[in-house]
PDB file of N, CA and C in Angstrom:
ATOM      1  N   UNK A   1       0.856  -1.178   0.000  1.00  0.00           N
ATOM      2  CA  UNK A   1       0.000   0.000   0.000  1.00  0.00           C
ATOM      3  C   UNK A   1       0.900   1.238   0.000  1.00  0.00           C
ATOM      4  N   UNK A   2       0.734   1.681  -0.632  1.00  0.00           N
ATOM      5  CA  UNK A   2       1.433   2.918  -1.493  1.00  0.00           C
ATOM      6  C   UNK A   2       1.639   4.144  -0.132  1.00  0.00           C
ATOM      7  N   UNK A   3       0.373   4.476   0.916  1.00  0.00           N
ATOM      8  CA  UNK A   3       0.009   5.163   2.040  1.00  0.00           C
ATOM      9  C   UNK A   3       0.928   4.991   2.782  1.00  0.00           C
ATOM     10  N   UNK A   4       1.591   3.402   2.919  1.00  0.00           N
ATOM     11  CA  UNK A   4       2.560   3.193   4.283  1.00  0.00           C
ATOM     12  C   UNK A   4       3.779   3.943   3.776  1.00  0.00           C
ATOM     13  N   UNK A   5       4.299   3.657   2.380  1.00  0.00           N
ATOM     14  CA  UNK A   5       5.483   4.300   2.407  1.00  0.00           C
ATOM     15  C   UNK A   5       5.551   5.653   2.397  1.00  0.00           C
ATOM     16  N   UNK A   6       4.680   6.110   1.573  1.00  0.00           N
ATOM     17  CA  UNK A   6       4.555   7.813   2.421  1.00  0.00           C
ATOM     18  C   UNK A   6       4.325   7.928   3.656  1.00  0.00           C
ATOM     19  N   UNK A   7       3.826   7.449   4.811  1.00  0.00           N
ATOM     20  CA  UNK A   7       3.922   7.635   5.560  1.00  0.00           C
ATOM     21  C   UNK A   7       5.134   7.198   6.280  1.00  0.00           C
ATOM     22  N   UNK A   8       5.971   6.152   6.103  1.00  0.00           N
ATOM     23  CA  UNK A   8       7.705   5.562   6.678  1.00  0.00           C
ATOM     24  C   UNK A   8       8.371   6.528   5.913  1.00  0.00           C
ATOM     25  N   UNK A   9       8.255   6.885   4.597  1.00  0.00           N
ATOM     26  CA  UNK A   9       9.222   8.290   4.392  1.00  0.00           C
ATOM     27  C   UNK A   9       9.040   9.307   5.561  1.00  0.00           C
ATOM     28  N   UNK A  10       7.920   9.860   5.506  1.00  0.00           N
ATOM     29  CA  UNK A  10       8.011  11.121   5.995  1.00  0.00           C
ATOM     30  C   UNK A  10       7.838  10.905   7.367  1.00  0.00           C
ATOM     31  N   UNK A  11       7.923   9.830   8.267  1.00  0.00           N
ATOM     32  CA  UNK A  11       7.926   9.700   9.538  1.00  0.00           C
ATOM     33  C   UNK A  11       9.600  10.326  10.290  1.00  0.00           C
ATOM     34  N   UNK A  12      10.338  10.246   9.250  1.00  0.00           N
ATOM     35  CA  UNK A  12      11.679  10.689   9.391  1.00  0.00           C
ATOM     36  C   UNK A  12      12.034  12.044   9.614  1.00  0.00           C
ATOM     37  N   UNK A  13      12.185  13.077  10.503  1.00  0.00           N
ATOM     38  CA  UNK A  13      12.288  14.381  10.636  1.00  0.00           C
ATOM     39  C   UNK A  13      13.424  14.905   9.306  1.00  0.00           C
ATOM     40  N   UNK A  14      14.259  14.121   9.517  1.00  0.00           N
ATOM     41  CA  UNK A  14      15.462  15.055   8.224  1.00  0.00           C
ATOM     42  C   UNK A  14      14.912  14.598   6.894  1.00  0.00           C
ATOM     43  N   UNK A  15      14.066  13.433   6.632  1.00  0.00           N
ATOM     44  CA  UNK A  15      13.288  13.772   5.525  1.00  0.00           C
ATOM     45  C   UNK A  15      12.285  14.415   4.963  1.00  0.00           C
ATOM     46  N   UNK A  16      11.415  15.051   6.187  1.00  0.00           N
ATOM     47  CA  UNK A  16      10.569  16.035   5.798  1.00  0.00           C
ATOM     48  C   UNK A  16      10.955  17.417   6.152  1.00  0.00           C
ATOM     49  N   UNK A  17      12.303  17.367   6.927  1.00  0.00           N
ATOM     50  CA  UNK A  17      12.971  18.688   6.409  1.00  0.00           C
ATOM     51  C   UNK A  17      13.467  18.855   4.944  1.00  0.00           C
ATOM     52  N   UNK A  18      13.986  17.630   4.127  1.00  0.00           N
ATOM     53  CA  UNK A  18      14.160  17.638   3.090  1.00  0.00           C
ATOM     54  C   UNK A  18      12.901  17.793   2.296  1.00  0.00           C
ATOM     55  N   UNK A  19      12.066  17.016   2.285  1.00  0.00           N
ATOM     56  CA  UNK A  19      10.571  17.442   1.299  1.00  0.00           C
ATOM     57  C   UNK A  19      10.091  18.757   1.964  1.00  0.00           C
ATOM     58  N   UNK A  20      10.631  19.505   2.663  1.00  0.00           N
ATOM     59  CA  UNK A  20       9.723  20.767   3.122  1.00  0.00           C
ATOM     60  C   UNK A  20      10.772  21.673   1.874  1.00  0.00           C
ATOM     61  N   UNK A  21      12.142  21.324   2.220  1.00  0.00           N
ATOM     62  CA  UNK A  21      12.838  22.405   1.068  1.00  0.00           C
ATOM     63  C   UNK A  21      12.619  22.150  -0.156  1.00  0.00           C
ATOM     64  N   UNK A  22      12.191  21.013  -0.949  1.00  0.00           N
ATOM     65  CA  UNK A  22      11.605  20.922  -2.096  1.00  0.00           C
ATOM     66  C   UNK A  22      10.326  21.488  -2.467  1.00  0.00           C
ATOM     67  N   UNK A  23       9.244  21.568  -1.398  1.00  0.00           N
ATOM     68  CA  UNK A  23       8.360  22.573  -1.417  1.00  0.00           C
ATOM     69  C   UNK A  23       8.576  23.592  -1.919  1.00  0.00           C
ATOM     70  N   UNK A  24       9.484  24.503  -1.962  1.00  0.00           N
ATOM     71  CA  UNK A  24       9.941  25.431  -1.888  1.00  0.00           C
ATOM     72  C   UNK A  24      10.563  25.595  -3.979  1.00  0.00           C
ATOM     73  N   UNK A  25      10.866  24.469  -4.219  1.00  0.00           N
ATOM     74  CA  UNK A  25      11.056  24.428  -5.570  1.00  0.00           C
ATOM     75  C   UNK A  25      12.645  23.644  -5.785  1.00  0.00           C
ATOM     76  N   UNK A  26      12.467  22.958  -6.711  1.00  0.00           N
ATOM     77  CA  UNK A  26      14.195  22.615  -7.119  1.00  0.00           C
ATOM     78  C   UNK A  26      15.287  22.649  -7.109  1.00  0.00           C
ATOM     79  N   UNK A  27      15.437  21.540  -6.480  1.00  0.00           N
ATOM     80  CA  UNK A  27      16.948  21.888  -5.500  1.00  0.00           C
ATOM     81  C   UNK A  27      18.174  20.319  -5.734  1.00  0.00           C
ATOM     82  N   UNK A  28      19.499  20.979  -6.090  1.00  0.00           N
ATOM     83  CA  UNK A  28      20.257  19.409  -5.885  1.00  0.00           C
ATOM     84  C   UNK A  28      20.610  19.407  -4.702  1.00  0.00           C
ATOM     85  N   UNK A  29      21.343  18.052  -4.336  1.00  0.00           N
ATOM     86  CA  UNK A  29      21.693  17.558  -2.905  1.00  0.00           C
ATOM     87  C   UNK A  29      22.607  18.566  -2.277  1.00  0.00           C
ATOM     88  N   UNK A  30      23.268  19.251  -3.320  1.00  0.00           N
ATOM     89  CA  UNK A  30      24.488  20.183  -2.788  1.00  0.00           C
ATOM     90  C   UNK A  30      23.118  21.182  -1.795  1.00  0.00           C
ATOM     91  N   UNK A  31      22.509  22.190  -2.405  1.00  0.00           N
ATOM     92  CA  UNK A  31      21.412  23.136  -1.827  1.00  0.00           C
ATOM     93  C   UNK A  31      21.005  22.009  -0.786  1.00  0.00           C
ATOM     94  N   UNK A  32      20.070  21.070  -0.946  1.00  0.00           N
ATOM     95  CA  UNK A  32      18.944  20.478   0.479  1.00  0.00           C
ATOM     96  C   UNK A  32      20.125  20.371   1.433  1.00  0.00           C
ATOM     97  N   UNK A  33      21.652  20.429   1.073  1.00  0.00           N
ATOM     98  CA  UNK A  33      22.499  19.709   2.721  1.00  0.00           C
ATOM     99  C   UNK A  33      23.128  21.174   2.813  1.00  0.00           C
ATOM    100  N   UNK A  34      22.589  22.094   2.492  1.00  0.00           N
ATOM    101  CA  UNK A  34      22.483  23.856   3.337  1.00  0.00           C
ATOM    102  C   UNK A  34      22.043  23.601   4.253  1.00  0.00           C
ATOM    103  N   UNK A  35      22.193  24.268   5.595  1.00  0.00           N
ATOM    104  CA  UNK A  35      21.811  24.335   6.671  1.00  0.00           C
ATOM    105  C   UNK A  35      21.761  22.817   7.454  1.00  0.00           C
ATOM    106  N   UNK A  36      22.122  21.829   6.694  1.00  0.00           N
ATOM    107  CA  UNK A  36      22.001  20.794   7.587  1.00  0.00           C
ATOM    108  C   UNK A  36      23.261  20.047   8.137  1.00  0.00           C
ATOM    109  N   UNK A  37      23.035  18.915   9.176  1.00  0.00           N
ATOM    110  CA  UNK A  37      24.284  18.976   9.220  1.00  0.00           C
ATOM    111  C   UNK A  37      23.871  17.270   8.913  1.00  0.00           C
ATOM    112  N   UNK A  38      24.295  16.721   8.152  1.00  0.00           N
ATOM    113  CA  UNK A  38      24.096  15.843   6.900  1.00  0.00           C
ATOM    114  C   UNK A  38      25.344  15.684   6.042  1.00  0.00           C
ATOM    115  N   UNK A  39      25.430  14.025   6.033  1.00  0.00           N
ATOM    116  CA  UNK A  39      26.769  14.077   4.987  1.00  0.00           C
ATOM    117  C   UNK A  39      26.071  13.530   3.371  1.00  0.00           C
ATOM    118  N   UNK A  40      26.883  14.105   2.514  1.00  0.00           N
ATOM    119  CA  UNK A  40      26.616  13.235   1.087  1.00  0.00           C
ATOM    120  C   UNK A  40      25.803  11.895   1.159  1.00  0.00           C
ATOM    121  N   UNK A  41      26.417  10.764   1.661  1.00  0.00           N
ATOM    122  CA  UNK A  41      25.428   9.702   1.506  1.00  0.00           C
ATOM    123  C   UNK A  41      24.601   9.707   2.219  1.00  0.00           C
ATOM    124  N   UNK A  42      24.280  10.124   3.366  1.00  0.00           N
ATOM    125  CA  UNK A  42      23.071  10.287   4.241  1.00  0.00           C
ATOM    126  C   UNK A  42      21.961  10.951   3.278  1.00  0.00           C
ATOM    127  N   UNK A  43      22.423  11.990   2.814  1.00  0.00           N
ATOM    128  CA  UNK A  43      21.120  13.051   1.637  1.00  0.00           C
ATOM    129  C   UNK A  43      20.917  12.248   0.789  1.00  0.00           C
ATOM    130  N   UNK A  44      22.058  11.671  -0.266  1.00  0.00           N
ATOM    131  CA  UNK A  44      21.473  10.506  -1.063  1.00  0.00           C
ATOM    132  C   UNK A  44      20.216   9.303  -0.476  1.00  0.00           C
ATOM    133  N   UNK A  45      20.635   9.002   0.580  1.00  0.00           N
ATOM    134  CA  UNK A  45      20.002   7.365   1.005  1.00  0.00           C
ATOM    135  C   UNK A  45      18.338   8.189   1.479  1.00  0.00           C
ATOM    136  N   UNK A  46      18.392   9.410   2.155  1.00  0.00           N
ATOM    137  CA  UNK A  46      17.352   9.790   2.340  1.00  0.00           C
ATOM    138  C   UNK A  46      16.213  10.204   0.824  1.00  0.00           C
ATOM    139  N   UNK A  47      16.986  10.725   0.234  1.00  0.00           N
ATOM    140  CA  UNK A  47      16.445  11.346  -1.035  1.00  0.00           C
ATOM    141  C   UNK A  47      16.270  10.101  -2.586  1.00  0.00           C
ATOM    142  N   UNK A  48      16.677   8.842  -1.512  1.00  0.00           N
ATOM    143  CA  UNK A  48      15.902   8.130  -2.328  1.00  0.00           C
ATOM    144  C   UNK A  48      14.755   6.737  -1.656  1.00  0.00           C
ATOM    145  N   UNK A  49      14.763   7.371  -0.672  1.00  0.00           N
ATOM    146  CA  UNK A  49      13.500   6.598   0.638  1.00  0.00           C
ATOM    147  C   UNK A  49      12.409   7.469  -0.370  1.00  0.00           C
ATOM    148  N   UNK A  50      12.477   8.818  -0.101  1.00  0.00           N
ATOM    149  CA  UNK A  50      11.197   9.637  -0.509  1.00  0.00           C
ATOM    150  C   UNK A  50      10.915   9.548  -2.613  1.00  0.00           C
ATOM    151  N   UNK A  51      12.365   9.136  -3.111  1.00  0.00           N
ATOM    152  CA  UNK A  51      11.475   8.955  -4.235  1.00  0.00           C
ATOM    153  C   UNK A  51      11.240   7.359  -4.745  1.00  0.00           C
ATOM    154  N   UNK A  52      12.052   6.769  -3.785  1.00  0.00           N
ATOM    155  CA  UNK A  52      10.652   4.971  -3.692  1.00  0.00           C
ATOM    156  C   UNK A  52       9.620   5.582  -3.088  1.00  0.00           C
ATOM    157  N   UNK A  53       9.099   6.215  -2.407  1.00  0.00           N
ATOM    158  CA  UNK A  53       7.777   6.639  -2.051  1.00  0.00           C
ATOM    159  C   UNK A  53       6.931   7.495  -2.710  1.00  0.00           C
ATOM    160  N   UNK A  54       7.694   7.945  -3.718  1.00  0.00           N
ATOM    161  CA  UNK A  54       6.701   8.775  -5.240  1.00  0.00           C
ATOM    162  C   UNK A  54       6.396  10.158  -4.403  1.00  0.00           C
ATOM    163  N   UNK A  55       7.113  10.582  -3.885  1.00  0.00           N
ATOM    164  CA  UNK A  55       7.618  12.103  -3.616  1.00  0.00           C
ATOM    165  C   UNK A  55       8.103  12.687  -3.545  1.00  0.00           C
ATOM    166  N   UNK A  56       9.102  12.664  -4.403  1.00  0.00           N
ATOM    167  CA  UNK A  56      10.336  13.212  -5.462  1.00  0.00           C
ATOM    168  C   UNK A  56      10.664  12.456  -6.652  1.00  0.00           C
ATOM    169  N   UNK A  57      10.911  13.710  -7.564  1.00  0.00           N
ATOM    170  CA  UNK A  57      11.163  12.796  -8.438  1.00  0.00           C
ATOM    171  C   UNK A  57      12.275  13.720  -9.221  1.00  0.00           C
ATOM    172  N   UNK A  58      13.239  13.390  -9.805  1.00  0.00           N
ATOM    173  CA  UNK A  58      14.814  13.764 -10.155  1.00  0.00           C
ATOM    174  C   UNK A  58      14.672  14.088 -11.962  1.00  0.00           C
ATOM    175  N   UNK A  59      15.462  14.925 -11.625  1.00  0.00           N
ATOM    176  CA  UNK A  59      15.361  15.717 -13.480  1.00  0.00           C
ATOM    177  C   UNK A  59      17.139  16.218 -13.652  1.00  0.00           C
ATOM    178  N   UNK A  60      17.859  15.189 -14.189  1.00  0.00           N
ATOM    179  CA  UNK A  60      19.759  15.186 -15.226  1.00  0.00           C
ATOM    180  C   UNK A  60      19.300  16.742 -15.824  1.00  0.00           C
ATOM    181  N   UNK A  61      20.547  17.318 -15.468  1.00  0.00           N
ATOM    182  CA  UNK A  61      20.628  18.132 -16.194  1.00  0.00           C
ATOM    183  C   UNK A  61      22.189  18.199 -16.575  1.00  0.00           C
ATOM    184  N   UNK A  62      23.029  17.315 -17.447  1.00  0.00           N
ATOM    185  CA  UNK A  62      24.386  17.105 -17.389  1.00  0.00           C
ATOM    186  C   UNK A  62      24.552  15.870 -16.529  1.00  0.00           C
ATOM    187  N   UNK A  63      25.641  16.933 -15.611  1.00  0.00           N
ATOM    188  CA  UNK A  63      26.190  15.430 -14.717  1.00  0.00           C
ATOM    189  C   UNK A  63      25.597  16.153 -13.171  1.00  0.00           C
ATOM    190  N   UNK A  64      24.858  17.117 -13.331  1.00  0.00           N
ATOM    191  CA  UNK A  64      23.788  17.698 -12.337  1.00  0.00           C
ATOM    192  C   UNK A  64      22.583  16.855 -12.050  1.00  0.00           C
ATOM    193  N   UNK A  65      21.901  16.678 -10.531  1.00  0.00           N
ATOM    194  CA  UNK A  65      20.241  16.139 -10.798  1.00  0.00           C
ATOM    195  C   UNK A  65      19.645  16.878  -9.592  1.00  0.00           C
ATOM    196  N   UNK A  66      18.339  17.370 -10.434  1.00  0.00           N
ATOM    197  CA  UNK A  66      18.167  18.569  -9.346  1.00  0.00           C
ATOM    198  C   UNK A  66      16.659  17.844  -8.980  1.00  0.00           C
ATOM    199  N   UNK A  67      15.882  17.410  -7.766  1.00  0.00           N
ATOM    200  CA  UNK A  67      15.020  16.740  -6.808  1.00  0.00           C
ATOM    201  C   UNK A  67      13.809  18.151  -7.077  1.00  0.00           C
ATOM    202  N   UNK A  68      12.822  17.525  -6.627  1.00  0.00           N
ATOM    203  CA  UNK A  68      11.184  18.529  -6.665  1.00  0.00           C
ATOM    204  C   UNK A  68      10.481  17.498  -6.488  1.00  0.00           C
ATOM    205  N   UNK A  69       9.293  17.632  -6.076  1.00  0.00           N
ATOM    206  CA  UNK A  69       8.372  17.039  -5.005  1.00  0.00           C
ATOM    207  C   UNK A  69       7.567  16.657  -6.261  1.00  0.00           C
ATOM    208  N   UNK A  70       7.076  15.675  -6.287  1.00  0.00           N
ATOM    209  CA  UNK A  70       6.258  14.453  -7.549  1.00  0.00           C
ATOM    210  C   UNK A  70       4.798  14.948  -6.653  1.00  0.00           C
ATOM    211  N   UNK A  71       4.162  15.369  -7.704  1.00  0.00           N
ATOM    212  CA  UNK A  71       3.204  16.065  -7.578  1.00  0.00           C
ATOM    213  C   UNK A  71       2.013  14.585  -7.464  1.00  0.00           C
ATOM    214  N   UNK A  72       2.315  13.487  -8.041  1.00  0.00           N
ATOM    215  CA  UNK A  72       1.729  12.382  -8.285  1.00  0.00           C
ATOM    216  C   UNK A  72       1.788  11.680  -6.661  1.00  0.00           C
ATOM    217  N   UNK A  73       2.825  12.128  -5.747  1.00  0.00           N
ATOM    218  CA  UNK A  73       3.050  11.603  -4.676  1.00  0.00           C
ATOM    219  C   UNK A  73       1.961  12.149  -3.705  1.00  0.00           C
ATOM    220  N   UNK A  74       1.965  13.756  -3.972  1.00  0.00           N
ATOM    221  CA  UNK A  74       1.157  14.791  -3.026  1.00  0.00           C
ATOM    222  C   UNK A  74      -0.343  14.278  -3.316  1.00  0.00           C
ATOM    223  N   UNK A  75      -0.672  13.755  -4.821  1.00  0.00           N
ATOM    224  CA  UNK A  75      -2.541  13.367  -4.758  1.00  0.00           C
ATOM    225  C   UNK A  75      -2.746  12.247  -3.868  1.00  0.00           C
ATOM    226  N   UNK A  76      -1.619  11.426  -3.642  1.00  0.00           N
ATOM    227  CA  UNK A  76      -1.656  10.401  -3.012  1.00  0.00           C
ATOM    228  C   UNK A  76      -2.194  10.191  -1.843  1.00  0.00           C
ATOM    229  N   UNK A  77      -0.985  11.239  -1.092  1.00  0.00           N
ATOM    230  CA  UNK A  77      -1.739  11.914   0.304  1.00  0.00           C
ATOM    231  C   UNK A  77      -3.177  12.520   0.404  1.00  0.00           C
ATOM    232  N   UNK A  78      -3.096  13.511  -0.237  1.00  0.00           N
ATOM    233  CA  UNK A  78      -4.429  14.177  -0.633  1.00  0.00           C
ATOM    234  C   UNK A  78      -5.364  12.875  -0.653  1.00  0.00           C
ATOM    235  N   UNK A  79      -6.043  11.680  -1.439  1.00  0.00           N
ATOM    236  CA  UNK A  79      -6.808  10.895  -1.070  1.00  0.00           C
ATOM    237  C   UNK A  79      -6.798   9.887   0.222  1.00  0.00           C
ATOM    238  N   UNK A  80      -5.726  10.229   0.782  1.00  0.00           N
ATOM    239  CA  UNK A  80      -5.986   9.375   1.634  1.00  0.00           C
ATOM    240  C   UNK A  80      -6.542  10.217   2.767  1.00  0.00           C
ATOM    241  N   UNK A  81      -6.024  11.729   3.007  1.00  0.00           N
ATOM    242  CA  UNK A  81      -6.862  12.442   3.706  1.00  0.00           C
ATOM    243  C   UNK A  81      -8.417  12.753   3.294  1.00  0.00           C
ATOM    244  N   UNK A  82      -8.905  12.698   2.164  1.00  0.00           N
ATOM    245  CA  UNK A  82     -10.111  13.111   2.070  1.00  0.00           C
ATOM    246  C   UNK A  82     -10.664  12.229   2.446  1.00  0.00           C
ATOM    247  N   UNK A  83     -10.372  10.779   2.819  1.00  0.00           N
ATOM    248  CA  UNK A  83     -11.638   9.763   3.444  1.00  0.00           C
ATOM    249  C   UNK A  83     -11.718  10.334   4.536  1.00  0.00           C
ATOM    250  N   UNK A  84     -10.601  11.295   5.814  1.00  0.00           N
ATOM    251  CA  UNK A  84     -10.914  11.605   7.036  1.00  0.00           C
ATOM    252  C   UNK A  84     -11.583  13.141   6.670  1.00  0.00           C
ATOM    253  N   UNK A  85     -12.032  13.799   6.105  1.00  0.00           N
ATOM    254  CA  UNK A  85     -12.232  15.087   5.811  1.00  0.00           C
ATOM    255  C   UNK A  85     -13.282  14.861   6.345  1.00  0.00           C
ATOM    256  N   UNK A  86     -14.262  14.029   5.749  1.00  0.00           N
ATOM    257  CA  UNK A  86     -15.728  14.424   6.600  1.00  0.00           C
ATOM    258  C   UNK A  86     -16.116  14.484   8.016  1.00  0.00           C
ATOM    259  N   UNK A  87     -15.337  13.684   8.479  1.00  0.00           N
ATOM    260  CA  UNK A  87     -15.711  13.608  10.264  1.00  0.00           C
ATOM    261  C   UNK A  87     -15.559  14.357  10.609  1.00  0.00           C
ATOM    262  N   UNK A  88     -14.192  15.559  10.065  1.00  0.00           N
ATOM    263  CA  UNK A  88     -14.403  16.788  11.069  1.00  0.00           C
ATOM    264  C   UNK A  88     -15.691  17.920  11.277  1.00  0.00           C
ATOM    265  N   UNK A  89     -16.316  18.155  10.639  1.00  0.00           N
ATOM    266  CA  UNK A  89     -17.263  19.139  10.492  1.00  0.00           C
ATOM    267  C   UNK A  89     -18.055  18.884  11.818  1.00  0.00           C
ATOM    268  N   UNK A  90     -18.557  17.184  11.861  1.00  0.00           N
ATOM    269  CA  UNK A  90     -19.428  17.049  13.001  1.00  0.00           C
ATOM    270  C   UNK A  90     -18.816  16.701  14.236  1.00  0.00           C
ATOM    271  N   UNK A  91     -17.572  16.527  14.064  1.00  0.00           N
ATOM    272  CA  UNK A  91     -16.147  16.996  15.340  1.00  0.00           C
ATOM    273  C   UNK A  91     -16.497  17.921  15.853  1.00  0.00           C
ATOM    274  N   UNK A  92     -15.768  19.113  14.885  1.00  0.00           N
ATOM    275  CA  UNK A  92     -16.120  20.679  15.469  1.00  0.00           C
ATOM    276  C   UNK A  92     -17.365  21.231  16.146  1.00  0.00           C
ATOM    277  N   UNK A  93     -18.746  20.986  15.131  1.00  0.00           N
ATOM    278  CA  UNK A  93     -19.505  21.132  15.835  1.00  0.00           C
ATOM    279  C   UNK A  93     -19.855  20.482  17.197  1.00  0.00           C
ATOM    280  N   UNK A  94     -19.733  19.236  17.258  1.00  0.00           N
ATOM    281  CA  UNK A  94     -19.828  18.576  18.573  1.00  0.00           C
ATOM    282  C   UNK A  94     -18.755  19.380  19.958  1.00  0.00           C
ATOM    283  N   UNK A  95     -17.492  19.708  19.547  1.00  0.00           N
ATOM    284  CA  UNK A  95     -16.432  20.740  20.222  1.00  0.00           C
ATOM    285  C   UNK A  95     -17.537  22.000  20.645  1.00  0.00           C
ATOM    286  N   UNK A  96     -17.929  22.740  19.734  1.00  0.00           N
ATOM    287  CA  UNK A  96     -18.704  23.972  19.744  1.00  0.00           C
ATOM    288  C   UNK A  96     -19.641  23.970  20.936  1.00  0.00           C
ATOM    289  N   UNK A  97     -20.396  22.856  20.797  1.00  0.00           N
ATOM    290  CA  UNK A  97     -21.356  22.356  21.694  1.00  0.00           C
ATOM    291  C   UNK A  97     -21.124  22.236  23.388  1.00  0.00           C
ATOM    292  N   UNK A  98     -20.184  21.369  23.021  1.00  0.00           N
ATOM    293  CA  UNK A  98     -19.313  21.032  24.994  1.00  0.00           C
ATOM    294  C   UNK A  98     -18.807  22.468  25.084  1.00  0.00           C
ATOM    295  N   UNK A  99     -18.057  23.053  24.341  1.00  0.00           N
ATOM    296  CA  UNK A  99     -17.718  24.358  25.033  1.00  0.00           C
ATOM    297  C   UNK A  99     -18.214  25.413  25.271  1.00  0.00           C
ATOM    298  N   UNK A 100     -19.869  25.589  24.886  1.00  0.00           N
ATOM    299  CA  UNK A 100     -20.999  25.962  24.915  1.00  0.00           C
ATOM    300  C   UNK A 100     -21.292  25.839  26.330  1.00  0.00           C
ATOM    301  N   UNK A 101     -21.617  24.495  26.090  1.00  0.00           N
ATOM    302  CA  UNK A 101     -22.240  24.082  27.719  1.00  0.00           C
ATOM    303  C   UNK A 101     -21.382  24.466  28.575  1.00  0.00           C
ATOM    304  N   UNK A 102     -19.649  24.058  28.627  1.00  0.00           N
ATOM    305  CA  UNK A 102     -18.964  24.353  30.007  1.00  0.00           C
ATOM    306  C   UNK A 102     -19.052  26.117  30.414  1.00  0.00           C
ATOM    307  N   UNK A 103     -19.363  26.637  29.596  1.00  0.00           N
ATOM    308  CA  UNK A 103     -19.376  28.096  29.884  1.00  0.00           C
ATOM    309  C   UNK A 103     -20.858  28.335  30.727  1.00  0.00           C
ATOM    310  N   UNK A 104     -21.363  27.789  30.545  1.00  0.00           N
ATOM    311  CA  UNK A 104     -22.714  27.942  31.252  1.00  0.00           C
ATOM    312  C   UNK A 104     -22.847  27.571  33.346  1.00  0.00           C
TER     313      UNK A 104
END
């Protein structure tokens, strides 16, 4: 199921610091290991957990390869949250309610 590995990717903090800087737009390994303190193969081994998980995906440019977030990865997520989307509405309202009453 396609869900677990997005979710074992991004359970990893330095990998969703890495998919947060791809957010951001196109970047090679040299840029994502800015600010981190991360060696070469660590960014590699991470930056290819997340694109076996179809949320990145790599574009040669020479002997350059510059990483961006697989947009095919993000619908992924996206459906798996919209099965929980509906419960919240009658969440909140039910919240609204108790905190209604405790004020009383």
């Amino acid at each position: 199921m396609i869900e677990n590995e997005i979710f074992r990717a991004l359970a990893d903090p330095t990998r969703r610091a890495i998919f947060e800087k791809l957010a951001d737009g196109s970047k090679n390994a040299s840029a994502l290991r800015e600010g981190m303190d991360i060696s070469q193969p660590a960014m590699s081994q991470h930056i290819s957990v997340l694109r076996s998980a179809g949320l990145v995906k790599e574009q040669r440019q020479g002997r350059f390869v510059n990483y961006e977030v697989d947009p095919d990865g993000l619908a992924q997520i996206a459906q798996w949250l919209a099965k929980y989307r509906a419960y919240w509405p009658a969440r909140i309202e039910a919240l609204k309610i108790l905190l209604k009453d405790m004020d009383q």
